[in-house]
Protein backbone atom coordinates (compact mmCIF):
# COMPACT_ATOMS: atom_id res chain seq x y z
CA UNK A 1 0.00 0.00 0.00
CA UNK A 2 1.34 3.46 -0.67
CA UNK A 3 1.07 6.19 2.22
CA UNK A 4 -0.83 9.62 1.29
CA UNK A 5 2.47 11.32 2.56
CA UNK A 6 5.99 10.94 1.07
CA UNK A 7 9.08 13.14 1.47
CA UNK A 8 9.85 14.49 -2.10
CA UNK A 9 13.79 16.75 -2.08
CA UNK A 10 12.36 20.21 -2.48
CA UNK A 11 12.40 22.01 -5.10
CA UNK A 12 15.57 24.29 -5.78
CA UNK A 13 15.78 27.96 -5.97
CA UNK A 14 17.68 29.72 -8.50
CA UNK A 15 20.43 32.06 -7.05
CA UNK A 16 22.69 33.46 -9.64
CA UNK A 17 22.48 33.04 -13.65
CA UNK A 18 25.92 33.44 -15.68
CA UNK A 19 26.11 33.86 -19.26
CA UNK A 20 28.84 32.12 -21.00
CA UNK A 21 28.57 33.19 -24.90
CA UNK A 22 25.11 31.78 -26.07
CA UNK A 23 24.63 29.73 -23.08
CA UNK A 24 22.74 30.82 -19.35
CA UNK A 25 23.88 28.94 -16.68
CA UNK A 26 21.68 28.72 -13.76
CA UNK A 27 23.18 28.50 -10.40
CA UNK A 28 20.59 26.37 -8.02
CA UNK A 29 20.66 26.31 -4.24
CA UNK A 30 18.83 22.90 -2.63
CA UNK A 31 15.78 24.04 0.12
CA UNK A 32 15.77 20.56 1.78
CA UNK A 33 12.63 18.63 1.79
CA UNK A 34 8.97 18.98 1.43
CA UNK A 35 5.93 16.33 2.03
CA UNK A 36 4.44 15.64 -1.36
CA UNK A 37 0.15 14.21 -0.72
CA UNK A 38 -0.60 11.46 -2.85
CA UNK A 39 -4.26 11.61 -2.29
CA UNK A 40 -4.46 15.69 -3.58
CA UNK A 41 -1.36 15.51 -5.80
CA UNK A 42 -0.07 18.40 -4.09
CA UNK A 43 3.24 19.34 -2.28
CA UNK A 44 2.69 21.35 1.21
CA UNK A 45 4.33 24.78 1.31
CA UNK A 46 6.30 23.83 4.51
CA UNK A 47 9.99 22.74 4.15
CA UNK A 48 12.11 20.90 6.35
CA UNK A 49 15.75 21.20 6.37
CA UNK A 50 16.96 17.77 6.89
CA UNK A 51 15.04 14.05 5.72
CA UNK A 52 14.69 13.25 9.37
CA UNK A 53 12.28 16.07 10.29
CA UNK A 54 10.20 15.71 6.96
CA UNK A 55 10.23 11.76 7.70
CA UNK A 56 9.16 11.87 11.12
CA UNK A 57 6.23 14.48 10.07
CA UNK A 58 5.15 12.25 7.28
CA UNK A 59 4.56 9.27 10.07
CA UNK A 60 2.83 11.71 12.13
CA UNK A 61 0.45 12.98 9.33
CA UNK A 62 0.12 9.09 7.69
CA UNK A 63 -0.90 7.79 11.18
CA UNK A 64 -3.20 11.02 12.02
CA UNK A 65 -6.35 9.33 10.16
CA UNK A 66 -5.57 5.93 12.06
CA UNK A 67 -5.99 7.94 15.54
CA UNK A 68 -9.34 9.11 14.47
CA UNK A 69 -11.33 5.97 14.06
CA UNK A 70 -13.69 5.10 16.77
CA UNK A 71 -12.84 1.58 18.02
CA UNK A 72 -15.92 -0.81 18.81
CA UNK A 73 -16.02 -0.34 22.26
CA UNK A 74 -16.78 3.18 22.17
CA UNK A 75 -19.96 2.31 20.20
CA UNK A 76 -21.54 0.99 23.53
């Protein structure tokens, strides 16, 4: 089964551009990581600077749902 939330690399920013004759060179500076919802196709606005933080996040938010479901017992 495949969670709802992965940890994707984020995406990089550009910093400086050089020109070198015909050719633009874009300079890129990595952001860390973001958490990427499989259900909405959409990647969340926060960033996290190392895997560890994004990874521990994405348990949290994959096992949020799980928390939220009323057991049997609490029916009666």
């Amino acid at each position: 089964m495949i969670s709802r939330f992965v940890v994707v690399p984020a995406v990089p920013t550009e910093t400086v551009s050089s020109r070198n004759g015909m050719r633009v060179y874009c300079k890129t500076e990595p952001i860390g990581f973001n958490i990427y919802d499989n259900e909405k196709k959409l990647r969340s606005q926060a960033t996290f600077l190392t895997r560890e933080e994004a990874e521990a996040e994405c348990q949290w938010l994959n096992l949020r749902p799980l928390q939220r479901v009323p057991s049997h017992r609490d029916t009666f």
